[in-house]
N, C-alpha and C. Protein backbone atom coordinates (compact mmCIF):
# COMPACT_ATOMS: atom_id res chain seq x y z
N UNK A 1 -10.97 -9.42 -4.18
CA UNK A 1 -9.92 -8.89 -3.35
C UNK A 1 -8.56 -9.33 -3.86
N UNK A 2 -8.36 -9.25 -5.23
CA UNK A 2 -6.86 -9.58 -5.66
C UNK A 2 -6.70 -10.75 -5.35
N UNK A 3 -7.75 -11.87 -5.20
CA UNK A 3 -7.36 -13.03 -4.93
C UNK A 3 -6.59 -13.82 -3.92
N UNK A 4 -6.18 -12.60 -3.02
CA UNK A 4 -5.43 -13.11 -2.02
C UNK A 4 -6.61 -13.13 -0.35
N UNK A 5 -5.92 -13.95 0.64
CA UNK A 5 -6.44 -14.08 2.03
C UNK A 5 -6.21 -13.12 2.97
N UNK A 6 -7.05 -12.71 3.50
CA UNK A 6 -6.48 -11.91 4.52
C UNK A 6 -6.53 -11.84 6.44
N UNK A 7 -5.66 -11.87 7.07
CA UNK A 7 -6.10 -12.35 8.27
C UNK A 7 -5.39 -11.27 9.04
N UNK A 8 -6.21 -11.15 9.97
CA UNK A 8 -5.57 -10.59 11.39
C UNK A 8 -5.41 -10.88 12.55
N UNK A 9 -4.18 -10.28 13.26
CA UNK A 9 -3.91 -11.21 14.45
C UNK A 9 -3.49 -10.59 15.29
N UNK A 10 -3.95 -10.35 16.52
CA UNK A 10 -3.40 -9.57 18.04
C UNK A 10 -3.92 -10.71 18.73
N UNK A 11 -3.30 -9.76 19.93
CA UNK A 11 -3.53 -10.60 21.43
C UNK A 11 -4.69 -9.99 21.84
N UNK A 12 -5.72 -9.51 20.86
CA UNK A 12 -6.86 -8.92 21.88
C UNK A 12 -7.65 -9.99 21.83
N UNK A 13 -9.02 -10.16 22.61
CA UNK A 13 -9.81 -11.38 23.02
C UNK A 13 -10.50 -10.91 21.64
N UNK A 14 -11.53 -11.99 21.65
CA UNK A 14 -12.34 -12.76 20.80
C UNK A 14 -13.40 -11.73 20.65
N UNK A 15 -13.81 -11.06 21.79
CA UNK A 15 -14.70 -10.32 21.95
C UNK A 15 -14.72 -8.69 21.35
N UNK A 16 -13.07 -8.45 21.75
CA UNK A 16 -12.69 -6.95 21.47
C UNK A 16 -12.75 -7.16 19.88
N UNK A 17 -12.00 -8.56 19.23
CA UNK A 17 -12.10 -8.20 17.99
C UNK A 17 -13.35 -7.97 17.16
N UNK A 18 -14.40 -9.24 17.45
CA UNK A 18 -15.85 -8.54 17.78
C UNK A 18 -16.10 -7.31 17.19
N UNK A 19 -16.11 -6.99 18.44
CA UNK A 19 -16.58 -4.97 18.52
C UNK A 19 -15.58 -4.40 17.37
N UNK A 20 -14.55 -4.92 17.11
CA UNK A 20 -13.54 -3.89 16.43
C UNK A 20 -14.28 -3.75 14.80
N UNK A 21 -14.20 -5.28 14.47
CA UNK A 21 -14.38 -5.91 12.88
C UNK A 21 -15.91 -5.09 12.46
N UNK A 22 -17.00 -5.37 13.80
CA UNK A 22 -18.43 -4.01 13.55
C UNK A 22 -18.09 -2.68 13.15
N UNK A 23 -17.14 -2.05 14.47
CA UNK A 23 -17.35 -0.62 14.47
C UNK A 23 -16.69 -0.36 13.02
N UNK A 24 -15.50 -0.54 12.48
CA UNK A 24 -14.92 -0.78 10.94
C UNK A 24 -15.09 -1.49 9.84
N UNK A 25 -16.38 -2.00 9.75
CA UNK A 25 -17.03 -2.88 8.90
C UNK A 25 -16.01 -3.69 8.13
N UNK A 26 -14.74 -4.35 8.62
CA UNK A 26 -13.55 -5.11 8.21
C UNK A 26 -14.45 -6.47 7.47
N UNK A 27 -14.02 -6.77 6.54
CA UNK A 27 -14.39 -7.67 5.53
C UNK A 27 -13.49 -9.37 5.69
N UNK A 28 -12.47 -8.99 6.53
CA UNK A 28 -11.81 -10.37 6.78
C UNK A 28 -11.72 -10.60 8.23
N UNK A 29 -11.42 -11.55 8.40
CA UNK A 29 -11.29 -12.55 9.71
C UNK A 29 -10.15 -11.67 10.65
N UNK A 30 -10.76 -12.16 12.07
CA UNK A 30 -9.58 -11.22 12.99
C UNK A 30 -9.10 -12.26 13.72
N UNK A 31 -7.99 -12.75 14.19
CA UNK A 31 -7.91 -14.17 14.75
C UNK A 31 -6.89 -13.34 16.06
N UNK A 32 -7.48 -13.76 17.33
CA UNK A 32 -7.13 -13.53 18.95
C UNK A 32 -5.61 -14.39 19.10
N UNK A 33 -4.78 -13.79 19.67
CA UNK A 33 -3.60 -14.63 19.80
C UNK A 33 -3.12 -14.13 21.48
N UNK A 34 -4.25 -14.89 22.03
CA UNK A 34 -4.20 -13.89 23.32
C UNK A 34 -3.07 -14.75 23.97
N UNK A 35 -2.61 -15.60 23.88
CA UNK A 35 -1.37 -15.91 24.51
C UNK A 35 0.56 -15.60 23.84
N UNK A 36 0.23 -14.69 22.75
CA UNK A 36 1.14 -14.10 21.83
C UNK A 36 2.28 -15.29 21.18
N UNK A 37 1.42 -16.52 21.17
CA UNK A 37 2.28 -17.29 20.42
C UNK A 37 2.46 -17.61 18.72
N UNK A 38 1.52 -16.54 18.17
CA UNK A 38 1.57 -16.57 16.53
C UNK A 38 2.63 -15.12 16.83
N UNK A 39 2.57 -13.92 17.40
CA UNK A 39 3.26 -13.55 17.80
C UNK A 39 4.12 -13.18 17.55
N UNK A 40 5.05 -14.36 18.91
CA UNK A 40 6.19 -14.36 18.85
C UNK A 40 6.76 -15.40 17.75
N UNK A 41 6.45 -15.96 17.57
CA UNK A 41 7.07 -16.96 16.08
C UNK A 41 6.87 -16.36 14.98
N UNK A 42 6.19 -15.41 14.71
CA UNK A 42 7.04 -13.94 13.69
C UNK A 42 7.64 -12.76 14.08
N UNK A 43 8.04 -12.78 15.57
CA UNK A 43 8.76 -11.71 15.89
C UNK A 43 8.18 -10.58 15.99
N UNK A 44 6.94 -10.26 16.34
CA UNK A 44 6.02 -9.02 16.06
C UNK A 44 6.16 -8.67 17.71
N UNK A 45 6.66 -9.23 18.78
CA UNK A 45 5.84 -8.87 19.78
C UNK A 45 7.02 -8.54 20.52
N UNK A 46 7.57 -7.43 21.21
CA UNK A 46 8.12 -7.04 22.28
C UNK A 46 7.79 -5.46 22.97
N UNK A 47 8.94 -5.15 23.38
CA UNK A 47 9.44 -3.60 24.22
C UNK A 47 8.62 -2.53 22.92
N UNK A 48 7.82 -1.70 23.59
CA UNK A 48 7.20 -0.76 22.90
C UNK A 48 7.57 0.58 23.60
N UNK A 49 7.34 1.75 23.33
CA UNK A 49 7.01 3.06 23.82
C UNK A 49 6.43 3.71 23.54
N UNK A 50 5.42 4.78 24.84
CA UNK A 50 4.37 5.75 23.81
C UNK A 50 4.26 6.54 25.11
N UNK A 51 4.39 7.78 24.83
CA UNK A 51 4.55 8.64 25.32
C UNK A 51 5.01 8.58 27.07
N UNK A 52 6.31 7.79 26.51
CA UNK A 52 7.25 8.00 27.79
C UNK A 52 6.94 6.49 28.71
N UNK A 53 6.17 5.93 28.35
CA UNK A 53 5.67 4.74 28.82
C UNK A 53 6.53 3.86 28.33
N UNK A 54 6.58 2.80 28.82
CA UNK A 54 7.27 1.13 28.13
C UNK A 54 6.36 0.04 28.87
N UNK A 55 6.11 -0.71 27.31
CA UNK A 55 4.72 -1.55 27.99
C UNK A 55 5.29 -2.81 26.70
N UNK A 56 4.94 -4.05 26.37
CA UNK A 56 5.21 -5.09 25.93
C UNK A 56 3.73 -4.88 24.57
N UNK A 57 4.10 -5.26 23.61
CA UNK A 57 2.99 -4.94 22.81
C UNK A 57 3.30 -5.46 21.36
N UNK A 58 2.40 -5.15 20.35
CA UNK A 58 2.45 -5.80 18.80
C UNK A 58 2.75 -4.76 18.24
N UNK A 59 4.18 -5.23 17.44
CA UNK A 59 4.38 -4.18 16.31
C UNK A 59 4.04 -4.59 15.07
N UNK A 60 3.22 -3.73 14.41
CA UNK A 60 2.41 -3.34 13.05
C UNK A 60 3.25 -4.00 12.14
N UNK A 61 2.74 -5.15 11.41
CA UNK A 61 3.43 -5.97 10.71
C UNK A 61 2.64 -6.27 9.78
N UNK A 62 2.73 -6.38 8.54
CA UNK A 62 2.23 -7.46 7.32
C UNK A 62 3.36 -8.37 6.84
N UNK A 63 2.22 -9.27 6.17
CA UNK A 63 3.34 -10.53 5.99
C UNK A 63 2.61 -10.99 4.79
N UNK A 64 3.45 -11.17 3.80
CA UNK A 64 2.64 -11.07 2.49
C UNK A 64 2.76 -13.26 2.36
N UNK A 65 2.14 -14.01 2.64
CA UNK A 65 2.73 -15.13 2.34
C UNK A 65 2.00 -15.87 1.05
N UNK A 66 2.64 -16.81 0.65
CA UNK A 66 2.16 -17.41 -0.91
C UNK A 66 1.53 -18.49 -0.37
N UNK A 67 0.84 -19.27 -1.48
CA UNK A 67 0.40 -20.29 -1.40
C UNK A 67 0.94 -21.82 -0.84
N UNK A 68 2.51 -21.38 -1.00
CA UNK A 68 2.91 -22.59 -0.33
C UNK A 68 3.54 -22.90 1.32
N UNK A 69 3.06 -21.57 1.55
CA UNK A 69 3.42 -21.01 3.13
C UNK A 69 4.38 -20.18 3.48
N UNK A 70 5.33 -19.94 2.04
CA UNK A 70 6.78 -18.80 2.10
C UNK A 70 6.34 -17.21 2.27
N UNK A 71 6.95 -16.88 3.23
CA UNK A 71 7.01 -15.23 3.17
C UNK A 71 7.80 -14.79 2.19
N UNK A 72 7.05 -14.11 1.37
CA UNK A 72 7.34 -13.44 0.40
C UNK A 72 7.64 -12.20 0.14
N UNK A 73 7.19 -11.32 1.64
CA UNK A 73 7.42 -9.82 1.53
C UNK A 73 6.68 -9.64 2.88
N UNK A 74 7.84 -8.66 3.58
CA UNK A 74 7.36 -7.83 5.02
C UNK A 74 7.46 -6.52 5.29
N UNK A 75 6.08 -5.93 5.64
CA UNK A 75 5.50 -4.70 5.89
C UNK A 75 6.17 -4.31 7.26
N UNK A 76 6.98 -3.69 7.49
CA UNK A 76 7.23 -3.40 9.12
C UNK A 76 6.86 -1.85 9.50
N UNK A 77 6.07 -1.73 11.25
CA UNK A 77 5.82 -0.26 11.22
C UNK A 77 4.53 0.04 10.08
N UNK A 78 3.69 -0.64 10.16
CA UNK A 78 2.47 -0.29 8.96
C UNK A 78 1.47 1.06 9.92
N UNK A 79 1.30 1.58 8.93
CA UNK A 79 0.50 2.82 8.83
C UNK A 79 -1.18 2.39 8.20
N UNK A 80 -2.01 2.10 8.95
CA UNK A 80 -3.08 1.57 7.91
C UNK A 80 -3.59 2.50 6.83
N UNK A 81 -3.25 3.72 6.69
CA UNK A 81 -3.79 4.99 5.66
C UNK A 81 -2.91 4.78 4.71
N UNK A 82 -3.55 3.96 3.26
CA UNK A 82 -2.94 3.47 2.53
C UNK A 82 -1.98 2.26 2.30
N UNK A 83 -2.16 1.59 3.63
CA UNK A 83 -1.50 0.41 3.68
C UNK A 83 -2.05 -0.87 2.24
N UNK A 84 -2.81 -0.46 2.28
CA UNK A 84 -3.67 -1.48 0.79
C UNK A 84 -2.97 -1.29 -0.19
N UNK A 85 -3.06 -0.22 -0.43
CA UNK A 85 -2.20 0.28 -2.38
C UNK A 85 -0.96 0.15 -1.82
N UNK A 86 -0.56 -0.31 -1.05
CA UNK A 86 1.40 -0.04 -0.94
C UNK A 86 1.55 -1.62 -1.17
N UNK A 87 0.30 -2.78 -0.48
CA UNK A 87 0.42 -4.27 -0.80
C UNK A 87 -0.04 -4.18 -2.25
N UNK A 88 -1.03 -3.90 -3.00
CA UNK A 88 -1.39 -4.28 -4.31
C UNK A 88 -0.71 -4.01 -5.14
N UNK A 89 0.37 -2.68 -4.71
CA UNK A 89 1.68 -2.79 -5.82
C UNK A 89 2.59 -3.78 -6.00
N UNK A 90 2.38 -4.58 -4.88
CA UNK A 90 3.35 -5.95 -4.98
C UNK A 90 3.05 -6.85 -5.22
N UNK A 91 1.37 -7.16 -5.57
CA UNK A 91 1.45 -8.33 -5.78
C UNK A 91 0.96 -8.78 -7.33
């Protein structure tokens, strides 16, 4: 996998991610941040809208970080259809 780690992170429970990582046969770790404190200490989490609604929620973020813990490059608004080849060009 290009040698790099890969992790994921919402506020959904332990369980939903579960079911999620099966039904999409996801190959890396899904990590629950059900109290939105990884979160908010990258700024991913506020005021959303969807179809006329306003609800508090996670915006679609990658975060490319190095080995020594520096962010090195941020995905904002990710689209997962092709989200892969748009990171492997960068790294």
């Amino acid at each position: 996998m290009a040698g790099v780690t890969i992790l994921g992170v919402s506020p959904d429970s332990v369980k939903s991610h579960a079911k999620f990582k099966k039904k999409y046969g996801l190959p890396y770790s899904l990590l629950a941040d059900t109290e939105q404190v990884v979160c908010n200490l990258y700024g991913v989490w506020g005021p959303q809208k969807f179809m006329g609604r306003s609800y508090e929620g996670v915006f679609r973020t990658t975060f490319l970080i190095d080995g020594e813990g520096m962010i090195k490059q941020v995905f904002e608004n990710v689209k997962p259809e092709g989200h892969s080849k748009e990171i492997l060009a960068v790294l």
